[in-house]
N, C-alpha and C. Protein backbone atom coordinates (compact mmCIF):
# COMPACT_ATOMS: atom_id res chain seq x y z
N UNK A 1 0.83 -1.18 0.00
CA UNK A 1 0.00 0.00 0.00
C UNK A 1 0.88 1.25 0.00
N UNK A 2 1.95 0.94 0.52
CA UNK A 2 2.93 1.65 0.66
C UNK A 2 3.54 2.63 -0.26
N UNK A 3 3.83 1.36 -1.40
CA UNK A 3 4.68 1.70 -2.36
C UNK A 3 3.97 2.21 -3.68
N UNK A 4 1.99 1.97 -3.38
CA UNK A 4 1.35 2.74 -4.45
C UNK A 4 1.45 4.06 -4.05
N UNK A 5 1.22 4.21 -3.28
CA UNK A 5 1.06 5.65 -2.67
C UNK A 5 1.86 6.52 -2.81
N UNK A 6 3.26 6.17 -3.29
CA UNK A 6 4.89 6.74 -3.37
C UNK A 6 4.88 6.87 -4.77
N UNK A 7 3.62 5.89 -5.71
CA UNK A 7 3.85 6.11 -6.76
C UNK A 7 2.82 6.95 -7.13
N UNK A 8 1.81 7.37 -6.70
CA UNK A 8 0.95 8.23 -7.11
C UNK A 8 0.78 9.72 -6.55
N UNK A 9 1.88 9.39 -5.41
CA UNK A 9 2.62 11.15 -5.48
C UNK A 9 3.60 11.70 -5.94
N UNK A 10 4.49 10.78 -6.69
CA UNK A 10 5.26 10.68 -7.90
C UNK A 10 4.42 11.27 -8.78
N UNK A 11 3.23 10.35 -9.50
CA UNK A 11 2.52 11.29 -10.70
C UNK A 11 1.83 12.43 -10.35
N UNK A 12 0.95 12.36 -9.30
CA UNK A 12 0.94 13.72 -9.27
C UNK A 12 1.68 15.19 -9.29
N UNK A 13 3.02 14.60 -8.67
CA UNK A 13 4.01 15.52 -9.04
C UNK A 13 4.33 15.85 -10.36
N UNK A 14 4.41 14.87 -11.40
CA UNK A 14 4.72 15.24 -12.60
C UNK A 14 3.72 15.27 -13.02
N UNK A 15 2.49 15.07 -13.12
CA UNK A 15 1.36 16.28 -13.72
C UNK A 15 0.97 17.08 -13.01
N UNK A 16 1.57 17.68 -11.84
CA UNK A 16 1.30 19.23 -11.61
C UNK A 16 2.32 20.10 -12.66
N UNK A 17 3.62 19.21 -12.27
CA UNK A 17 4.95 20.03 -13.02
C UNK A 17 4.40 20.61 -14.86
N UNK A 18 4.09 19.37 -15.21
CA UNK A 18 3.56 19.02 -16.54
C UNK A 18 2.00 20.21 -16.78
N UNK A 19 1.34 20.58 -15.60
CA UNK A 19 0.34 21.34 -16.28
C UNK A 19 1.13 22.64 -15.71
N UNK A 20 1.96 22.89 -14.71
CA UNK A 20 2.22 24.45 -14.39
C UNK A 20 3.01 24.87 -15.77
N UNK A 21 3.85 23.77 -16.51
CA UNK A 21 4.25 24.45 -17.67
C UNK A 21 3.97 24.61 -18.65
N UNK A 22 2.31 23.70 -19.14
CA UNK A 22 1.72 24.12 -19.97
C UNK A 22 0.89 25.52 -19.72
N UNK A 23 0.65 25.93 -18.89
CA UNK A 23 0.33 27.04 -18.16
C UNK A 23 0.90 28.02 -18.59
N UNK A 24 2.37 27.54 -18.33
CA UNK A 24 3.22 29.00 -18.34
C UNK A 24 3.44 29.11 -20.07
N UNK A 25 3.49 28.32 -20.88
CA UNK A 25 3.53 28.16 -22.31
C UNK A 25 2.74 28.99 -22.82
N UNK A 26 1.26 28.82 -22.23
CA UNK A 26 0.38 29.09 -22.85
C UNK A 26 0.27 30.59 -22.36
N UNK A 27 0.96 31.05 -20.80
CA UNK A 27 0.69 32.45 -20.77
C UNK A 27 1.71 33.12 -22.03
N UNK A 28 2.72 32.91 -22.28
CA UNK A 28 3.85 33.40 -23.06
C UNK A 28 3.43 33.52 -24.23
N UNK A 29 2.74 32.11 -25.28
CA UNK A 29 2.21 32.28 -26.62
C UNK A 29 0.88 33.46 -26.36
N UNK A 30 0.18 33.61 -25.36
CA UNK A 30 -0.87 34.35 -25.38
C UNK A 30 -0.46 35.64 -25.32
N UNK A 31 0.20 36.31 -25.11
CA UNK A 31 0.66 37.24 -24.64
C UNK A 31 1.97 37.73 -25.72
N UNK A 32 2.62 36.81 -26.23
CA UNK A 32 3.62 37.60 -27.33
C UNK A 32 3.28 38.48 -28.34
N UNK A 33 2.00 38.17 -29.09
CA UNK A 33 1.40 39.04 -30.18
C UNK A 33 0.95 40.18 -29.60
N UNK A 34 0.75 40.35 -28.66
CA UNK A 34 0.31 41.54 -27.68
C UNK A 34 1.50 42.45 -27.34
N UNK A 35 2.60 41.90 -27.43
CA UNK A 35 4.03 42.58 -26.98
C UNK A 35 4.54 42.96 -28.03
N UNK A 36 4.17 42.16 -29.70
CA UNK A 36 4.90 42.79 -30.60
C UNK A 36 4.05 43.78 -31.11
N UNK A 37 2.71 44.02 -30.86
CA UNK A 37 1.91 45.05 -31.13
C UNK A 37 2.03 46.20 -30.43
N UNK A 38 2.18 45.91 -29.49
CA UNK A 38 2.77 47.37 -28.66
C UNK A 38 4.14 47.92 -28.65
N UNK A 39 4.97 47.09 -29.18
CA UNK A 39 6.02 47.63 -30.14
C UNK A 39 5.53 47.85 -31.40
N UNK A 40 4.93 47.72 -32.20
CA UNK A 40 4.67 48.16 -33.30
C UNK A 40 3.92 49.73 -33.29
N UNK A 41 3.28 49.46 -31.95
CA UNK A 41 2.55 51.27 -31.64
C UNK A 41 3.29 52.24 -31.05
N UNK A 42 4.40 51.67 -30.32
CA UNK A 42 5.19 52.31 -30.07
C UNK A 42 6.33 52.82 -30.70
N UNK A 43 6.66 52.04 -31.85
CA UNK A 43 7.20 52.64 -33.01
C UNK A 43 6.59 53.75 -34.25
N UNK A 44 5.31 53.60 -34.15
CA UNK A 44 4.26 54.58 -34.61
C UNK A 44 4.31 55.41 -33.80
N UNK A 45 3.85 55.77 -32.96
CA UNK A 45 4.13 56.70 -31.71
C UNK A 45 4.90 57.43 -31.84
N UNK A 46 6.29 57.15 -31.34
CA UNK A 46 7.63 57.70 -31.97
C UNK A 46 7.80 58.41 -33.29
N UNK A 47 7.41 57.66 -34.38
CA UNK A 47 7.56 58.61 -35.44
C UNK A 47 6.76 59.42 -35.58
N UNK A 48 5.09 59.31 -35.01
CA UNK A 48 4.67 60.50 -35.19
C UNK A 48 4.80 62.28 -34.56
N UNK A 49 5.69 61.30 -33.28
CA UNK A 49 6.08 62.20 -32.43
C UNK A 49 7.42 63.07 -33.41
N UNK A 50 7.83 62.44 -33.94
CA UNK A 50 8.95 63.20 -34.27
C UNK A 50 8.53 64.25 -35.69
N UNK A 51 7.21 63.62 -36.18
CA UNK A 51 6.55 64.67 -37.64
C UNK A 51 5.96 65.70 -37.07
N UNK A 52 5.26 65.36 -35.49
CA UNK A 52 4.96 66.64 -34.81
C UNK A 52 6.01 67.42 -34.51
N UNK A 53 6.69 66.84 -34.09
CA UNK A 53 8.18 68.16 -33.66
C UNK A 53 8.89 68.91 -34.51
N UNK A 54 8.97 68.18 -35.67
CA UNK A 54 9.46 69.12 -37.42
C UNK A 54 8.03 69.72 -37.82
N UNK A 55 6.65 69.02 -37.82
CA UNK A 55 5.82 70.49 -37.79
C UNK A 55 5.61 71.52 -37.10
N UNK A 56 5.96 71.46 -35.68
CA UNK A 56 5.87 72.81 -34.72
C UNK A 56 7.36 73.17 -35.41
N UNK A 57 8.55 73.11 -35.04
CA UNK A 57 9.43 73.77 -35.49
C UNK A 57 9.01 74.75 -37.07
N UNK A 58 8.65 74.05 -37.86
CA UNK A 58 7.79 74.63 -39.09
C UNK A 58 6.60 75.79 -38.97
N UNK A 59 6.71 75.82 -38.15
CA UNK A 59 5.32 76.64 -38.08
C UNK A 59 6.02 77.75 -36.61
N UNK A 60 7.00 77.20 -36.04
CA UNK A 60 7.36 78.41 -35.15
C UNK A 60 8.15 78.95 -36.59
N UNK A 61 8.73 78.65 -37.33
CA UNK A 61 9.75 79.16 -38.09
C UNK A 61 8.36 80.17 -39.26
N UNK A 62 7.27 79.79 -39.78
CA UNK A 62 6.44 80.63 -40.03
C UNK A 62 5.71 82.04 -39.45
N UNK A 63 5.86 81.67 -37.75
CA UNK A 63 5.18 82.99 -37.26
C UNK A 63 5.82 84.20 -37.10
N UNK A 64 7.59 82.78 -36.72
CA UNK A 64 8.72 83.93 -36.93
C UNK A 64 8.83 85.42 -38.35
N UNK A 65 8.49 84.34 -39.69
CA UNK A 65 8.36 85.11 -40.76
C UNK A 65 7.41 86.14 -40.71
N UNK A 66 5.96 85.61 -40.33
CA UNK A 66 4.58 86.50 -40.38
C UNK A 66 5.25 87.79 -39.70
N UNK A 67 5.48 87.46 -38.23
CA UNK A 67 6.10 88.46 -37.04
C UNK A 67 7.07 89.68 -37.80
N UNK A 68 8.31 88.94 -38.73
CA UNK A 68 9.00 89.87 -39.22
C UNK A 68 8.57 90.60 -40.43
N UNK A 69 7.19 90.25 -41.05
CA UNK A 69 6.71 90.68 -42.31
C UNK A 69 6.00 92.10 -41.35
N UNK A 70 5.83 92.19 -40.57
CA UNK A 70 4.24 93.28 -39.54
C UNK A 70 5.56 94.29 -39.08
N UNK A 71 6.75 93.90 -38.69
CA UNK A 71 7.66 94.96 -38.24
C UNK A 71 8.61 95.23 -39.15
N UNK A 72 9.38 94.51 -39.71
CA UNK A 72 10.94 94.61 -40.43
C UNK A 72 10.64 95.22 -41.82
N UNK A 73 10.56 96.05 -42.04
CA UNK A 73 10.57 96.87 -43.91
C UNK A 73 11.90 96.22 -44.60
N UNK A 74 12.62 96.12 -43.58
CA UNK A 74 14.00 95.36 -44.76
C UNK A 74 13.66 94.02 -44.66
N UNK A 75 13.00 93.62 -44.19
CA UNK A 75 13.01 92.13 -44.57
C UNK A 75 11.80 91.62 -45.53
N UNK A 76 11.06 92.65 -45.63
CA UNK A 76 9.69 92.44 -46.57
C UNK A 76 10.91 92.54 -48.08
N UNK A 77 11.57 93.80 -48.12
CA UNK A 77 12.20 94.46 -49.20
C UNK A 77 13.00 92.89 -49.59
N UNK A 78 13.75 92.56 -48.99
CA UNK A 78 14.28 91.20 -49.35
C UNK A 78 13.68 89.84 -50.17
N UNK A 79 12.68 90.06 -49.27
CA UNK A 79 11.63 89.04 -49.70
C UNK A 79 10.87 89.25 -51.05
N UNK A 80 10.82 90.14 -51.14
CA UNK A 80 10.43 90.94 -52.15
C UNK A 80 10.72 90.79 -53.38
N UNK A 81 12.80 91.30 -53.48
CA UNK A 81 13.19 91.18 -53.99
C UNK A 81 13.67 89.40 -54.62
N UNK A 82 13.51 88.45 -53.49
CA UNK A 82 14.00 86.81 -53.86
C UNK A 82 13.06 86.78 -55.11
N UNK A 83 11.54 87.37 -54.58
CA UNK A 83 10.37 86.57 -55.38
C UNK A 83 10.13 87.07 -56.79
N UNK A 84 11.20 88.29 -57.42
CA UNK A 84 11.29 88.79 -58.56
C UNK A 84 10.21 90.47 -58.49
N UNK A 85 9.90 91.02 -57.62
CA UNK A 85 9.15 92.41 -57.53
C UNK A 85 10.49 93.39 -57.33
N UNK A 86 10.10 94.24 -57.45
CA UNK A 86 11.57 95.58 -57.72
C UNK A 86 10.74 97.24 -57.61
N UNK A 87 11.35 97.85 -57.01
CA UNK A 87 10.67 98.64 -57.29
C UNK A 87 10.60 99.76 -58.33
N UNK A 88 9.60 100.66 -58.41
CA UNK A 88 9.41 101.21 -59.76
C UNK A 88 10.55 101.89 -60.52
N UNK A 89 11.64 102.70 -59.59
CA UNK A 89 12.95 103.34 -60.23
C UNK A 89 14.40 101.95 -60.11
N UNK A 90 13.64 100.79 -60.29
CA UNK A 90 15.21 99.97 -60.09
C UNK A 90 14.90 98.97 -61.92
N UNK A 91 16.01 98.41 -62.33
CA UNK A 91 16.31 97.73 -62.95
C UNK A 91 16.49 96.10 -62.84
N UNK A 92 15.58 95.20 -63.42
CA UNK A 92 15.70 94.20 -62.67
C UNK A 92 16.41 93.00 -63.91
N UNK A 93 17.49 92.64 -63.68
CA UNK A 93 18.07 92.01 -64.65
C UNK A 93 18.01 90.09 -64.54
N UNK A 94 17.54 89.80 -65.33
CA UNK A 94 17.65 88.29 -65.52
C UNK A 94 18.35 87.31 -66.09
N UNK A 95 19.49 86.53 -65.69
CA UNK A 95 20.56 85.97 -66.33
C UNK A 95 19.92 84.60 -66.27
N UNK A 96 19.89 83.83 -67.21
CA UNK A 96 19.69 82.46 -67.57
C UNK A 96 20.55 81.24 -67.04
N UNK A 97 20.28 80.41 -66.45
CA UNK A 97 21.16 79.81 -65.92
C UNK A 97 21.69 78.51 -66.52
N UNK A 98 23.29 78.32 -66.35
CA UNK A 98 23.86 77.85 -67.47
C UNK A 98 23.36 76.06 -67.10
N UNK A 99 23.21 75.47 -68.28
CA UNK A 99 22.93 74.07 -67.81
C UNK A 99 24.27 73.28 -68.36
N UNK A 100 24.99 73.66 -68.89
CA UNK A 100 26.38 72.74 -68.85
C UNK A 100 26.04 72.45 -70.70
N UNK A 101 25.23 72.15 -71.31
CA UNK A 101 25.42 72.23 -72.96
C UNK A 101 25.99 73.18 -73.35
N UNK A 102 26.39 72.74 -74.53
CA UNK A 102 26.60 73.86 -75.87
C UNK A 102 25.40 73.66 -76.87
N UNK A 103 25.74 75.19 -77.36
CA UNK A 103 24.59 74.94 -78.47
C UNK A 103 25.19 74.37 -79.61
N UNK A 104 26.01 73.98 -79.85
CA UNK A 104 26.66 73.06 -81.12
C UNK A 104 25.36 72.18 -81.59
């Protein structure tokens, strides 16, 4: 009686062992697709974080402009001048820019 008894707390031991690690298997497979998805959002995340930070920089760098268009007369005049306007007593000359052919 003895020696069943030694053997059936033997198996019970190895099917507790045997289900705590199907257990733990099954928490790990359940749970991995869940871990690479939240790396995957967290890599989204990140980059969107970083298109927000080059659009605020973009847009502080716009108000900056607006700001200097309302005060600065020399900097309108500049601007002015990049975009091809001149004013009425100036000469505005246009040179063609060379593309590396000949006309041969």
């Amino acid at each position: 009686m003895q020696q069943t008894e030694k053997y059936w707390n033997l198996i019970n031991r190895i099917v507790l062992v045997a289900i705590m690690i199907m257990a733990g298997v099954g928490v790990v497979l359940a749970f991995t697709p869940k871990v690479r998805q939240m790396k995957e959002f967290q890599e989204t995340n990140d980059s969107l974080q970083q298109r927000i930070s080059i659009k605020d920089t973009e847009t502080q760098e716009l108000k900056e402009k607006q700001r200097r268009f309302f005060a600065d007369p020399e900097f309108v005049e500049r601007v002015a001048h990049e975009v091809g306007y001149a004013r009425t007593n100036e000469t505005v000359y246009h040179f063609p820019e060379e593309t590396g052919e000949t006309g041969l």
